[in-house]
N, C-alpha and C. Protein backbone atom coordinates (compact mmCIF):
# COMPACT_ATOMS: atom_id res chain seq x y z
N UNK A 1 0.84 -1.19 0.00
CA UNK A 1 0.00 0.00 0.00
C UNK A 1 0.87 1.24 0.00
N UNK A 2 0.28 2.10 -0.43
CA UNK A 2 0.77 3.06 -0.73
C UNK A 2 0.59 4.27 1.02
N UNK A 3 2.15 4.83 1.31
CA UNK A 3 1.86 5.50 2.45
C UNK A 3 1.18 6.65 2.71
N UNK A 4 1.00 7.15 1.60
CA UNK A 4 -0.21 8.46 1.73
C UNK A 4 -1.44 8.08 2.31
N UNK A 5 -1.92 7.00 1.43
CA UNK A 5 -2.79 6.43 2.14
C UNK A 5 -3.35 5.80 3.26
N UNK A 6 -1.97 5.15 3.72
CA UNK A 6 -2.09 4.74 5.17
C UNK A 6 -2.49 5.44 6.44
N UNK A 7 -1.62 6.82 5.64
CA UNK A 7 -1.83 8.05 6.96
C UNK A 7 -3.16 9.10 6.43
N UNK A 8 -3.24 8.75 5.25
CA UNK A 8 -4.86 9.51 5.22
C UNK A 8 -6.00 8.59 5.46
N UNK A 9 -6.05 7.43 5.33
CA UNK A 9 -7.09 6.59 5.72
C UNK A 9 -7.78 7.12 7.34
N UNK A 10 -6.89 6.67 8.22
CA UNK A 10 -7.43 7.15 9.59
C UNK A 10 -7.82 8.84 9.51
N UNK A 11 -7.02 9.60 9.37
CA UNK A 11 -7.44 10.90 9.27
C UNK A 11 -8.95 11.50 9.23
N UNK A 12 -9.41 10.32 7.65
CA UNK A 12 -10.23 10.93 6.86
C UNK A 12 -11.58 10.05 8.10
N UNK A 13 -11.38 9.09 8.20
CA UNK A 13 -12.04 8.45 9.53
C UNK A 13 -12.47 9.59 10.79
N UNK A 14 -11.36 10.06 11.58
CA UNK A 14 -11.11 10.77 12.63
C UNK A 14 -12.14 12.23 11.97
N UNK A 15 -11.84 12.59 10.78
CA UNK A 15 -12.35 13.93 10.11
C UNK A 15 -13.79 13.42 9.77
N UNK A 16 -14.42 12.42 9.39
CA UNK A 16 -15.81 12.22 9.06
C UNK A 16 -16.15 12.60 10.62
N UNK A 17 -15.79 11.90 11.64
CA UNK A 17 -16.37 11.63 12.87
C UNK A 17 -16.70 12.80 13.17
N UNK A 18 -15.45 13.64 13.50
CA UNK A 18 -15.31 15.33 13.97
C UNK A 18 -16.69 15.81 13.25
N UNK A 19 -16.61 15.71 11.91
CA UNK A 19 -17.61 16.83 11.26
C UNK A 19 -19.22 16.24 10.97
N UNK A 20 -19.63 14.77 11.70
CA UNK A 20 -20.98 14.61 11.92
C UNK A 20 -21.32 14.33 13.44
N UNK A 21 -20.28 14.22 14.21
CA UNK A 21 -20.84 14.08 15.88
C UNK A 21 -20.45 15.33 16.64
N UNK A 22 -21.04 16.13 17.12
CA UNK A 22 -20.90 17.18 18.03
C UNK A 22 -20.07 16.95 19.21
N UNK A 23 -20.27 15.78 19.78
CA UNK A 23 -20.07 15.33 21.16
C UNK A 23 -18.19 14.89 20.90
N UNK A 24 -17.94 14.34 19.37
CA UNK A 24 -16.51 13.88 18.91
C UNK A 24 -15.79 15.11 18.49
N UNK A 25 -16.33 16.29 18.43
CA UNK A 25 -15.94 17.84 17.73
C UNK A 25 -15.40 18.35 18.96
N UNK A 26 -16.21 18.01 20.22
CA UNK A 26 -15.80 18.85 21.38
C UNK A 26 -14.63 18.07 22.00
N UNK A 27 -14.88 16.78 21.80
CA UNK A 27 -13.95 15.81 23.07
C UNK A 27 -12.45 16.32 22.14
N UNK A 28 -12.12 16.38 20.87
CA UNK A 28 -11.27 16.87 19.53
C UNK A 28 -10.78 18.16 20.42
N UNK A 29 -11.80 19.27 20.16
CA UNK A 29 -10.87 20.60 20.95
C UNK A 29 -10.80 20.54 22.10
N UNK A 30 -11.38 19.64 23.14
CA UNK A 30 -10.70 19.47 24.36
C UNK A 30 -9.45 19.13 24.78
N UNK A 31 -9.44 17.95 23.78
CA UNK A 31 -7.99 16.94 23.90
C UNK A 31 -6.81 18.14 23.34
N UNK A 32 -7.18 19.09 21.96
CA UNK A 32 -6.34 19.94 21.58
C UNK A 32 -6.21 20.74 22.82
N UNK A 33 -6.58 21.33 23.51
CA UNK A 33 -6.53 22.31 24.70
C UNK A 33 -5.87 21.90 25.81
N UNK A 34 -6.03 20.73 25.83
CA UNK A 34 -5.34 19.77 26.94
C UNK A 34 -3.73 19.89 26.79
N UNK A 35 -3.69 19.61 25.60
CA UNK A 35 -2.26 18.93 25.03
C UNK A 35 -1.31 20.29 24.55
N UNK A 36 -1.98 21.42 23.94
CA UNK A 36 -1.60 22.58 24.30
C UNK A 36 -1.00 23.14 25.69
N UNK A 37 -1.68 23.07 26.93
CA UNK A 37 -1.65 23.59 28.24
C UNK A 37 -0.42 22.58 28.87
N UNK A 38 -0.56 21.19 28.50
CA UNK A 38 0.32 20.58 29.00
C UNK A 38 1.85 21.04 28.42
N UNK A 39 2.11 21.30 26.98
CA UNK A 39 3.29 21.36 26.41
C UNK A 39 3.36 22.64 26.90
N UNK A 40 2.67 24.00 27.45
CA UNK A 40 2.92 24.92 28.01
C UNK A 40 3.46 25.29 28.95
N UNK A 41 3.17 24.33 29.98
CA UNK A 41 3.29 23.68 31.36
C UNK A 41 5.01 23.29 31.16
N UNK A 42 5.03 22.41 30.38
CA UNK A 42 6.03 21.24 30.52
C UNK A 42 7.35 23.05 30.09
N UNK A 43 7.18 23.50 29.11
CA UNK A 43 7.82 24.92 28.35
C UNK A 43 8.45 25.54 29.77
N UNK A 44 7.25 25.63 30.56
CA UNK A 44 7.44 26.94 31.86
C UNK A 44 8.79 26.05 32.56
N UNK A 45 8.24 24.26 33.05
CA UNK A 45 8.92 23.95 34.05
C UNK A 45 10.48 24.53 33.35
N UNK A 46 10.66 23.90 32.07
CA UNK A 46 12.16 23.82 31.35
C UNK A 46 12.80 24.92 31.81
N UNK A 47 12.17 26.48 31.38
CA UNK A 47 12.38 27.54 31.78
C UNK A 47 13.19 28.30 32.80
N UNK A 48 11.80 27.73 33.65
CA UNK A 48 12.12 28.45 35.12
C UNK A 48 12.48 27.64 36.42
N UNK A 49 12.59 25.87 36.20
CA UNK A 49 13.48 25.03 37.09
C UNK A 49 15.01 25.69 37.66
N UNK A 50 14.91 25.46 38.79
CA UNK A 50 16.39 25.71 38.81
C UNK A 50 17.31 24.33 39.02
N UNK A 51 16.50 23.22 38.59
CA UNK A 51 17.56 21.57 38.04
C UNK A 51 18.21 22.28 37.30
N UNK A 52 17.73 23.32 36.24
CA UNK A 52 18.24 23.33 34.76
C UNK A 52 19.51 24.33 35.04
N UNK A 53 20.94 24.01 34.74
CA UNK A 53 22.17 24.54 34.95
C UNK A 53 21.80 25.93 34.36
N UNK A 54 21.25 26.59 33.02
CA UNK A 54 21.36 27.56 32.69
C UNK A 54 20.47 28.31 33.43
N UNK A 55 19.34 28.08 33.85
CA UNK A 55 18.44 28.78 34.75
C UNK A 55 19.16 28.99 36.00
N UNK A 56 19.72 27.97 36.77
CA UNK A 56 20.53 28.54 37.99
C UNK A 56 21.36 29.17 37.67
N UNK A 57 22.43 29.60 36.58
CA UNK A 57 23.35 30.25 36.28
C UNK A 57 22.76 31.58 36.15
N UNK A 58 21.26 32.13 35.61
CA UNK A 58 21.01 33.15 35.31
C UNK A 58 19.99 33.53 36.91
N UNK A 59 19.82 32.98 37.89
CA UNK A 59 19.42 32.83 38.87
C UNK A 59 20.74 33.72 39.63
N UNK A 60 21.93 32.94 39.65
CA UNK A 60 23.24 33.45 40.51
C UNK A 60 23.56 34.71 39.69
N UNK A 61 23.23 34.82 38.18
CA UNK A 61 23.80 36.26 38.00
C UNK A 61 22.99 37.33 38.30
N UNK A 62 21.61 37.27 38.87
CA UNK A 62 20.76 38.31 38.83
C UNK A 62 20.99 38.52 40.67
N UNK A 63 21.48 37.36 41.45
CA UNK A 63 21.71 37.73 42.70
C UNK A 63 22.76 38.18 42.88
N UNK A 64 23.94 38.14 42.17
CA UNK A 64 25.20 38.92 41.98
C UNK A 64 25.12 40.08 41.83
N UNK A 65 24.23 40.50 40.85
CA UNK A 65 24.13 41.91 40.44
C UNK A 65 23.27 42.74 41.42
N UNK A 66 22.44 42.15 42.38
CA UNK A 66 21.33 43.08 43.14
C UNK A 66 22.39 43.10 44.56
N UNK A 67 23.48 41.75 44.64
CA UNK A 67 23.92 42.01 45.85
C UNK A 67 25.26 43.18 45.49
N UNK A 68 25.66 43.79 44.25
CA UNK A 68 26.59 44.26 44.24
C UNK A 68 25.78 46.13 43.90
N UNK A 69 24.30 45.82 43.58
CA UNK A 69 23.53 47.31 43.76
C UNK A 69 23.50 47.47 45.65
N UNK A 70 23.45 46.39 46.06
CA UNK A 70 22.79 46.64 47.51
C UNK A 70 23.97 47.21 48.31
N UNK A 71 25.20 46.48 47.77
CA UNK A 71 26.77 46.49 48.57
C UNK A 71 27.32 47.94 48.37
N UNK A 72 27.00 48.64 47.23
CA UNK A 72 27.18 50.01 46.67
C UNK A 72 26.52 51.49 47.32
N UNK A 73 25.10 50.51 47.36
CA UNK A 73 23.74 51.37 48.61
C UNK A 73 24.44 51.60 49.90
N UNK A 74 24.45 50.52 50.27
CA UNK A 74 24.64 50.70 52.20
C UNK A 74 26.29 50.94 52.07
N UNK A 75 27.02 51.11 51.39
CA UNK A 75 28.66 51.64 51.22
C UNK A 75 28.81 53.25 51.07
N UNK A 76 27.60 53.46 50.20
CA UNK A 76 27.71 54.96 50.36
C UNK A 76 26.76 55.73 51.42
N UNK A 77 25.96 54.65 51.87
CA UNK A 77 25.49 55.66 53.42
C UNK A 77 26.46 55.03 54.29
């Protein structure tokens, strides 16, 4: 068989369903919304973990820099 077909067969299945059952249209943009929020989720942890070496590195440089505004403050009073 030909692979276009393989991967459009189900599709066109999944796409009849979507566009004559209401109840298969919604559970469709639910699951999309789901799976969106999760890869959003999963985006933030990567981000803003501090497991992640570059996040703690930019973690220690932003406390470097506020402790060397603060060290400058109370030096000149």
């Amino acid at each position: 068989m030909n692979l276009q077909i393989i991967i459009l067969a189900p599709l066109a299945v999944v796409a009849y369903f979507i566009m004559t059952d209401e109840g298969v249209a919604a559970a469709f943009h639910y699951l999309k919304e789901l799976a969106i929020s999760k890869i959003r989720g999963q985006w933030w942890w990567f981000t803003t973990s501090p497991t992640n070496p570059v996040v703690k590195y930019m973690i220690w440089r932003r406390s470097m820099r506020s402790a060397k505004k603060l060290k400058k403050y109370f030096d000149g009073k």
